[in-house]
N, C-alpha and C. Protein backbone atom coordinates (compact mmCIF):
# COMPACT_ATOMS: atom_id res chain seq x y z
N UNK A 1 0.84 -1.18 0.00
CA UNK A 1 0.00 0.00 0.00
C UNK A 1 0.89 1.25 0.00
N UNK A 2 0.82 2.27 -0.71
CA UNK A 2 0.92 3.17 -0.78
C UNK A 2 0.49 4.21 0.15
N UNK A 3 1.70 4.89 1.18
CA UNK A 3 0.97 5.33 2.43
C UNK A 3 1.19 6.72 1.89
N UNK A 4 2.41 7.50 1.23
CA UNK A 4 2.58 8.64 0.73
C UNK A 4 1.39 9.79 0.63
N UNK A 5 0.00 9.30 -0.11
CA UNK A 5 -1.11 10.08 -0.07
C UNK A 5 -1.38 10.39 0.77
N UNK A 6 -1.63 9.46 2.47
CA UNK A 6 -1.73 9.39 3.84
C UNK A 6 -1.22 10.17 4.40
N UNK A 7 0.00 10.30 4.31
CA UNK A 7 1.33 11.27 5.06
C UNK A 7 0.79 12.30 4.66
N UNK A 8 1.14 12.59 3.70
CA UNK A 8 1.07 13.73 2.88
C UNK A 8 -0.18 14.34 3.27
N UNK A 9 -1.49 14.24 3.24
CA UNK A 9 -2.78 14.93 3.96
C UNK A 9 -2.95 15.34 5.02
N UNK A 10 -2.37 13.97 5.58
CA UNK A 10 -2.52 14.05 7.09
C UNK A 10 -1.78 15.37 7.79
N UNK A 11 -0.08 15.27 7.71
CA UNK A 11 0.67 16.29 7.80
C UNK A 11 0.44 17.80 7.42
N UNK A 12 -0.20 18.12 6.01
CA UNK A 12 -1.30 19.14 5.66
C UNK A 12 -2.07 20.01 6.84
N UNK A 13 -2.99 18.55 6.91
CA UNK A 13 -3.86 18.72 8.26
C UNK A 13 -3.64 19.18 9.74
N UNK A 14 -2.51 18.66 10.34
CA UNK A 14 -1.79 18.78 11.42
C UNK A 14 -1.05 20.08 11.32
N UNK A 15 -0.01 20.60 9.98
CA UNK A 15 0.04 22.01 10.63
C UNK A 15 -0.96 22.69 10.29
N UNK A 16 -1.85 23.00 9.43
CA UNK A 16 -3.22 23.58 9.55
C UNK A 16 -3.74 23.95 10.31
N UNK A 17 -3.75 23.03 11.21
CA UNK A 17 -4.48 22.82 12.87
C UNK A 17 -3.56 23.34 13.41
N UNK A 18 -2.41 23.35 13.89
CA UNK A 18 -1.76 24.11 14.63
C UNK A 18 -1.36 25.53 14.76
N UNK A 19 -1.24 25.86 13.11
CA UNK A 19 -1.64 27.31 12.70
C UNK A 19 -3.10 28.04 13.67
N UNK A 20 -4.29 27.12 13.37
CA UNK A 20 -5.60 27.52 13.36
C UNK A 20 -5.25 27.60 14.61
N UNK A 21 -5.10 26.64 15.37
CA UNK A 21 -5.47 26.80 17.02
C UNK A 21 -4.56 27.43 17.74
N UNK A 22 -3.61 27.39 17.23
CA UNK A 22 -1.97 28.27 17.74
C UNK A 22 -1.73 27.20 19.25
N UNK A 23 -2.03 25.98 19.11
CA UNK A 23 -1.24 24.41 19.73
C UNK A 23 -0.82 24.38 18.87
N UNK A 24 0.99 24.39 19.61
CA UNK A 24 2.21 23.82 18.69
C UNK A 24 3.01 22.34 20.02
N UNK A 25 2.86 21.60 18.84
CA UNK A 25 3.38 19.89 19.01
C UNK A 25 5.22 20.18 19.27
N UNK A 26 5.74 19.41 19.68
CA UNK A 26 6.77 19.27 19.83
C UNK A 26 7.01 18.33 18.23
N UNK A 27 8.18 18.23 17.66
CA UNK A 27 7.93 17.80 16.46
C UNK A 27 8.06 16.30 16.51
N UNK A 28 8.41 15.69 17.77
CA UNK A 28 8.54 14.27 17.98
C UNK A 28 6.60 13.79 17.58
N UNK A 29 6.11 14.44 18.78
CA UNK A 29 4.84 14.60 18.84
C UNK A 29 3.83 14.57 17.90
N UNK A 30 4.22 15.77 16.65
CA UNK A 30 3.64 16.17 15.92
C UNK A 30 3.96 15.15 14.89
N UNK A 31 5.20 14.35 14.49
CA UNK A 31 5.21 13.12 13.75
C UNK A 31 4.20 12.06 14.01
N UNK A 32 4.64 11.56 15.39
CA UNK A 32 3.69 10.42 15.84
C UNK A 32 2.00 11.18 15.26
N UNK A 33 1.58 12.03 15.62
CA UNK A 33 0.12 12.63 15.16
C UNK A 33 -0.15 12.50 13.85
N UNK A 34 1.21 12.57 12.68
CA UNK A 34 0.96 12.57 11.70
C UNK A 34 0.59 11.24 10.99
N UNK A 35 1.51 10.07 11.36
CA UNK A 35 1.27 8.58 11.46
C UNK A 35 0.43 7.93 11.72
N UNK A 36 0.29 8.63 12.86
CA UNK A 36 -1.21 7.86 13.09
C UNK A 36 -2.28 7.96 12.93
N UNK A 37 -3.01 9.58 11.93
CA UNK A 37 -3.82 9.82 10.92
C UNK A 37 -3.80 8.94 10.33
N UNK A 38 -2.25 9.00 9.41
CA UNK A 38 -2.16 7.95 8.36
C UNK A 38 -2.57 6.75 8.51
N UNK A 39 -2.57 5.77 9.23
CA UNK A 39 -2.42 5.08 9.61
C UNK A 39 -3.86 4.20 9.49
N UNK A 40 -4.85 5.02 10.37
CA UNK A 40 -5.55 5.39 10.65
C UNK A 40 -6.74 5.88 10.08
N UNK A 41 -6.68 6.09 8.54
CA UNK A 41 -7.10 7.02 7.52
C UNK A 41 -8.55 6.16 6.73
N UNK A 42 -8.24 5.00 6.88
CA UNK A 42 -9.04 4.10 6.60
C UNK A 42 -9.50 2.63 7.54
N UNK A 43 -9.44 3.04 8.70
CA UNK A 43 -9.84 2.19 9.84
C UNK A 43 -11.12 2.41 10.29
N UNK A 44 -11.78 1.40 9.92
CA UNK A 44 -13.72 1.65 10.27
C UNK A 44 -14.02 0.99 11.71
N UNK A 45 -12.76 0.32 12.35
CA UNK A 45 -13.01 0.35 13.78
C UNK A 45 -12.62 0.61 14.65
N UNK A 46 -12.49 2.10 14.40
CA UNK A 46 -12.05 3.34 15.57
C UNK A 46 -13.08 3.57 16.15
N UNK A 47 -13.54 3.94 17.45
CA UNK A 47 -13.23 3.39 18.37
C UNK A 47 -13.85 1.57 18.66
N UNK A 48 -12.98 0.68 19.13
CA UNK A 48 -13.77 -0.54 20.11
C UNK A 48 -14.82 0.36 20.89
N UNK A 49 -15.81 -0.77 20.53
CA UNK A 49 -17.35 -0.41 21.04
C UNK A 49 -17.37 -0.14 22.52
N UNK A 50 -16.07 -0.48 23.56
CA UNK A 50 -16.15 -0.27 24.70
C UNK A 50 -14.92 -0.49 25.12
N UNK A 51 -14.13 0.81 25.33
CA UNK A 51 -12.90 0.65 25.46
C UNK A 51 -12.12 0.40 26.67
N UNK A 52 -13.32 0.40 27.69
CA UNK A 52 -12.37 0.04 28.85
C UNK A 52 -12.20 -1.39 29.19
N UNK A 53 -13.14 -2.46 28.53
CA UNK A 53 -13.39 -3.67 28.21
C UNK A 53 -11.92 -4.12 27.11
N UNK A 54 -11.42 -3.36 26.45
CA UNK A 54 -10.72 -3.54 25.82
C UNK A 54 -9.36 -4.33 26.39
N UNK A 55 -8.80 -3.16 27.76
CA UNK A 55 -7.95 -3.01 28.58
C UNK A 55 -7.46 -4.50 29.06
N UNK A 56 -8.26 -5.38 29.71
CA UNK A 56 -7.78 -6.96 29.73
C UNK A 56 -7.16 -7.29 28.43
N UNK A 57 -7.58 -7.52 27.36
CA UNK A 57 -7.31 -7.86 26.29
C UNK A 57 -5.89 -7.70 25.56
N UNK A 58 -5.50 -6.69 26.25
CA UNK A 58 -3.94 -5.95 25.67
C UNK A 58 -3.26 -6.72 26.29
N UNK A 59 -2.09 -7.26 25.54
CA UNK A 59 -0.91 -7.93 26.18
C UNK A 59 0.54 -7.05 25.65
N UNK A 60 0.52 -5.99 24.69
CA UNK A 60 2.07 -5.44 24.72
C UNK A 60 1.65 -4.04 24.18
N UNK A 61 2.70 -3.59 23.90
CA UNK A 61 2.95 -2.44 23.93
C UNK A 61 2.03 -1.54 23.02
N UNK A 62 2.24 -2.16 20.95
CA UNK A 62 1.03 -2.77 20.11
C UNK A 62 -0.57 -2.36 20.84
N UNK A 63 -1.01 -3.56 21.22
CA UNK A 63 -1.97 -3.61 22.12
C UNK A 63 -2.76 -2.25 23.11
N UNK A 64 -1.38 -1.75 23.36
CA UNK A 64 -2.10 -0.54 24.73
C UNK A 64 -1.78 1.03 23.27
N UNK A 65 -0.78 0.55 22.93
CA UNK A 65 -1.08 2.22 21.84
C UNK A 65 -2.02 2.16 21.13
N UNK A 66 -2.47 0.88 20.09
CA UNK A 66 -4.13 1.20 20.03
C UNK A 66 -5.11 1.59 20.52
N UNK A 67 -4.99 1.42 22.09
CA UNK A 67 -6.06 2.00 22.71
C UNK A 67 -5.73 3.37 22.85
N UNK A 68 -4.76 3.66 23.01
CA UNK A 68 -4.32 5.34 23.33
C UNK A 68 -4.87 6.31 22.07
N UNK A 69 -4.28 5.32 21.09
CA UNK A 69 -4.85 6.10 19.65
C UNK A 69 -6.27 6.51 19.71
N UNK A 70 -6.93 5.38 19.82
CA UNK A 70 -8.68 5.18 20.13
C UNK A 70 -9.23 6.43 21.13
N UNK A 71 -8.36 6.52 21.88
CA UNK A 71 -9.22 7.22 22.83
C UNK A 71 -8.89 8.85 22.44
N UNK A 72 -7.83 8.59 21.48
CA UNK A 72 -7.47 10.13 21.20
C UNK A 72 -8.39 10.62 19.87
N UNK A 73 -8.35 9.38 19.19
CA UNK A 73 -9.48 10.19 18.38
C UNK A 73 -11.14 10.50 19.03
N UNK A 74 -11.57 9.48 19.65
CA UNK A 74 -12.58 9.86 20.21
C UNK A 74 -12.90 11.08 21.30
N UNK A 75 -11.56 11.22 21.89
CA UNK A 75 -11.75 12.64 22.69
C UNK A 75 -11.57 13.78 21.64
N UNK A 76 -10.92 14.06 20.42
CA UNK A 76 -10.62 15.04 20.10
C UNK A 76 -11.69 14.81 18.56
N UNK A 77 -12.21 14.02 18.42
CA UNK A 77 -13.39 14.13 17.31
C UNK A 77 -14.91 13.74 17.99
N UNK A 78 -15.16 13.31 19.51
CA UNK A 78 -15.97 12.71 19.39
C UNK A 78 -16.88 11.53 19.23
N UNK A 79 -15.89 10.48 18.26
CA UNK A 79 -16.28 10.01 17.50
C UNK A 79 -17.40 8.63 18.42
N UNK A 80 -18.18 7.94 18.19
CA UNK A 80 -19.22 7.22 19.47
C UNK A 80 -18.67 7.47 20.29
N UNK A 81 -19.03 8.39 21.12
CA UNK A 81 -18.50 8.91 22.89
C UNK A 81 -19.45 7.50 23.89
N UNK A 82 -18.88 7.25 25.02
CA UNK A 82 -20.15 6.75 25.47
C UNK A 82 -20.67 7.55 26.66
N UNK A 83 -21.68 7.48 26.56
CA UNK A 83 -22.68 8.44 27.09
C UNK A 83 -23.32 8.48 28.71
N UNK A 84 -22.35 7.75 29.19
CA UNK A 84 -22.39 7.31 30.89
C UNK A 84 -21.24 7.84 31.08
N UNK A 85 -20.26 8.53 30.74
CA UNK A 85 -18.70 8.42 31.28
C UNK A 85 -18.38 10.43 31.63
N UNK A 86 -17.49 10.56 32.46
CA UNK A 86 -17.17 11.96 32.85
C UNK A 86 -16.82 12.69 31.26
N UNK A 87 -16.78 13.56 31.27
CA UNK A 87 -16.00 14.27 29.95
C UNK A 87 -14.51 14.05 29.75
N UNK A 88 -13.94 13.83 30.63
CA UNK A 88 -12.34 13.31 30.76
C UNK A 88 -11.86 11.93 31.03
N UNK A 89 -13.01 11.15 30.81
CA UNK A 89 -12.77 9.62 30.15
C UNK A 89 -11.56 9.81 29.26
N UNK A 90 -12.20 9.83 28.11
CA UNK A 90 -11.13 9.19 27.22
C UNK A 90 -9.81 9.71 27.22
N UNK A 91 -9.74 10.70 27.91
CA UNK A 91 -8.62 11.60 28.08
C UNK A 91 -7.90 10.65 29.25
N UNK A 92 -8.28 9.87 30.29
CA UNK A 92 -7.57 9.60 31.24
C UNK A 92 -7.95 8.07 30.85
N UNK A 93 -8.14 7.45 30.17
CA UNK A 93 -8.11 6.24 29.28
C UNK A 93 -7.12 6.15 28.74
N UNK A 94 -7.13 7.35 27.52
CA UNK A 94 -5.70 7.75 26.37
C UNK A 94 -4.48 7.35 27.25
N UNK A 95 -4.09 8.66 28.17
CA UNK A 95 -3.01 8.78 29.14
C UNK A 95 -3.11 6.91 29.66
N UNK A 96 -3.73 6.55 30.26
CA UNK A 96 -3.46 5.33 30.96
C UNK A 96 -2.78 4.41 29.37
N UNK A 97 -3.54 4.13 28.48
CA UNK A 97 -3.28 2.88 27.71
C UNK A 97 -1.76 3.77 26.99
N UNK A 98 -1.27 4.89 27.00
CA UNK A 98 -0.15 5.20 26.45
C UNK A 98 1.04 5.14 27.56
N UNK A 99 0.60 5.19 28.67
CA UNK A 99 1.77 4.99 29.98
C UNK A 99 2.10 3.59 30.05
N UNK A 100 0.77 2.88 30.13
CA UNK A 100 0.90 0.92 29.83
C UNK A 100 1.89 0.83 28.68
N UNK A 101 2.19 1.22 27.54
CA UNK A 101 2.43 0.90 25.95
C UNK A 101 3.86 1.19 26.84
N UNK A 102 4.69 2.32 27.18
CA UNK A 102 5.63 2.52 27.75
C UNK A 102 6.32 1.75 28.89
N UNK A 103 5.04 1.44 29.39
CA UNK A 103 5.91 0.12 30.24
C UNK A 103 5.72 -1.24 30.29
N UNK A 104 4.81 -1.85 29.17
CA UNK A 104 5.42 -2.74 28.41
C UNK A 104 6.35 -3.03 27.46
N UNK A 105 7.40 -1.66 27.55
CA UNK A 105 8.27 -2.00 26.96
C UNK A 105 9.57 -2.27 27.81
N UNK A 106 10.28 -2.95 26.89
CA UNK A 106 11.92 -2.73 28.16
C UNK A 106 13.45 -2.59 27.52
N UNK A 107 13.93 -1.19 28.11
CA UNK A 107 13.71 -0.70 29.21
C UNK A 107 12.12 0.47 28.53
N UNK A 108 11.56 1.21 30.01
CA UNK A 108 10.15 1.35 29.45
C UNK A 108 10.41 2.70 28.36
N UNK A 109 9.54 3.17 27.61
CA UNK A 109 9.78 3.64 26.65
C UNK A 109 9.30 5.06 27.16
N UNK A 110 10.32 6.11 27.15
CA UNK A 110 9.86 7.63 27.28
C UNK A 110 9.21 8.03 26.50
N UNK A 111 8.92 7.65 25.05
CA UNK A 111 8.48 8.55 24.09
C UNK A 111 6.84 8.31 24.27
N UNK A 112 6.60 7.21 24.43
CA UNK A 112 5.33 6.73 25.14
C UNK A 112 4.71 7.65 26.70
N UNK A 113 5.27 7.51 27.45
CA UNK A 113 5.70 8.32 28.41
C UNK A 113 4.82 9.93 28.71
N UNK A 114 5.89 10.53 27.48
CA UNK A 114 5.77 11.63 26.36
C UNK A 114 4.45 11.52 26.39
N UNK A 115 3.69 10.85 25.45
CA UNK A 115 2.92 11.10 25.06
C UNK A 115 1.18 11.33 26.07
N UNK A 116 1.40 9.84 26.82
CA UNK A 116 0.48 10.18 28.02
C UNK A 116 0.48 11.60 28.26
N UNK A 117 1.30 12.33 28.87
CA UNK A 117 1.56 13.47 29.72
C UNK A 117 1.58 14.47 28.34
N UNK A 118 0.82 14.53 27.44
CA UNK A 118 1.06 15.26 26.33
C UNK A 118 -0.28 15.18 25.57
N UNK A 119 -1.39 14.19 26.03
CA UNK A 119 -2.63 14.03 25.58
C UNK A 119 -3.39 14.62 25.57
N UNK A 120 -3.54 15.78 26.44
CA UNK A 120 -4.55 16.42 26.06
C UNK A 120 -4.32 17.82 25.14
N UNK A 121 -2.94 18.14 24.84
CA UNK A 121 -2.40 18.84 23.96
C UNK A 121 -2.50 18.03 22.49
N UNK A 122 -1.96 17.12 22.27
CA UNK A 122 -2.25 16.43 21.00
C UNK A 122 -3.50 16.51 20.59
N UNK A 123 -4.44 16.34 21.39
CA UNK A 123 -6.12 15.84 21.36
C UNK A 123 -6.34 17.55 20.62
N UNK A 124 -6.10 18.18 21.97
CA UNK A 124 -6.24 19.72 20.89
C UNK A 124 -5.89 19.85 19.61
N UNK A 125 -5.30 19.66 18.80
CA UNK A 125 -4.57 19.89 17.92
C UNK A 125 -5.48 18.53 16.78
N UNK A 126 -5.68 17.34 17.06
CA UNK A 126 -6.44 16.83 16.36
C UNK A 126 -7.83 17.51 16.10
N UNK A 127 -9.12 18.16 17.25
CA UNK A 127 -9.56 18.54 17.60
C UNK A 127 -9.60 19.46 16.65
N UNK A 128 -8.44 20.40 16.07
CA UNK A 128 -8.17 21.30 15.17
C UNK A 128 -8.55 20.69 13.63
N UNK A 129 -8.09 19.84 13.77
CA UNK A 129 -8.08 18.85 12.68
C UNK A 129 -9.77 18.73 12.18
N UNK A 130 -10.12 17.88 13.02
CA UNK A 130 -11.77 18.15 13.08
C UNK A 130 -12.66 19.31 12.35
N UNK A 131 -12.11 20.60 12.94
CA UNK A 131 -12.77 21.44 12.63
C UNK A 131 -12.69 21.92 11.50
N UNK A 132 -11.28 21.86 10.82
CA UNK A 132 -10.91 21.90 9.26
C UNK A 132 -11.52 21.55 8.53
N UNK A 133 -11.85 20.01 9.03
CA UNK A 133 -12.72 19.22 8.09
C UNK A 133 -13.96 19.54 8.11
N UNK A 134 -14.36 19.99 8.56
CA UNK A 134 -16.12 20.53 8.98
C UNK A 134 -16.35 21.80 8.26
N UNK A 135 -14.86 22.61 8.24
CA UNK A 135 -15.38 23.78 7.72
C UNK A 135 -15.09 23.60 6.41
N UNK A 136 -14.41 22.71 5.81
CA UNK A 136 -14.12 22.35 4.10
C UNK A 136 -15.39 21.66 3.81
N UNK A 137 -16.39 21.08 4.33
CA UNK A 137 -16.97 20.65 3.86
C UNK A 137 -18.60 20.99 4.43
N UNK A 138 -18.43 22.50 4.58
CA UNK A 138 -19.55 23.23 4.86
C UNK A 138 -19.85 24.09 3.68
């Protein structure tokens, strides 16, 4: 597959959004964000229908950054919220399954780390993303 188209939009998108919202990523940050658009770009099962159910299920590192991903798009688009949970669910979901991803690794992984403690800044900035798209296609 040809991911180039992917990159290439996605990255578009991301400084766009950072312009728009004036959240600026660290550029470690702002890569990983860009990737995992890509990545991401054609995945019809974002979010698991219940992501804290998910959490047993993870056995590595793999495993818990999917969920981090998941919860970042759903906090910063929305996307099926579930509708019993505080507003800072998925935000303290994200952070948890990206601190797990970090220390299932060894030795544990800072950039993971990073990112927990960096989630609700990223989320902004996707969030940005969102709104781009809403207003291009208003």
């Amino acid at each position: 597959m040809n991911w180039q188209p992917y990159i290439k939009a996605s990255w578009e998108l991301v400084m766009a959004s950072q312009g728009r919202t004036q959240v600026f990523l660290r550029d470690d940050l702002e890569a990983y964000l860009v990737n995992m658009m890509a990545r991401n770009f054609t995945n019809k099962n974002i979010p698991p229908d219940i992501i804290c159910l998910e959490f047993p299920k993870a056995r590595n590192k793999n495993d818990f950054q999917a969920l981090g991903d998941s919860c970042l798009f759903v906090d910063a688009w929305r996307i099926k919220p579930a509708r019993l949970v505080n507003a800072d669910y998925y935000e303290r979901m994200g952070q948890m399954a990206y601190s797990s991803a970090a220390l299932a690794s060894r030795p544990i992984d800072e950039f993971f780390s990073g990112l927990a403690q960096q989630f609700r800044t990223i989320s902004r900035v996707l969030a940005g993303v969102r709104q781009l798209a809403n207003t291009a296609s208003s």
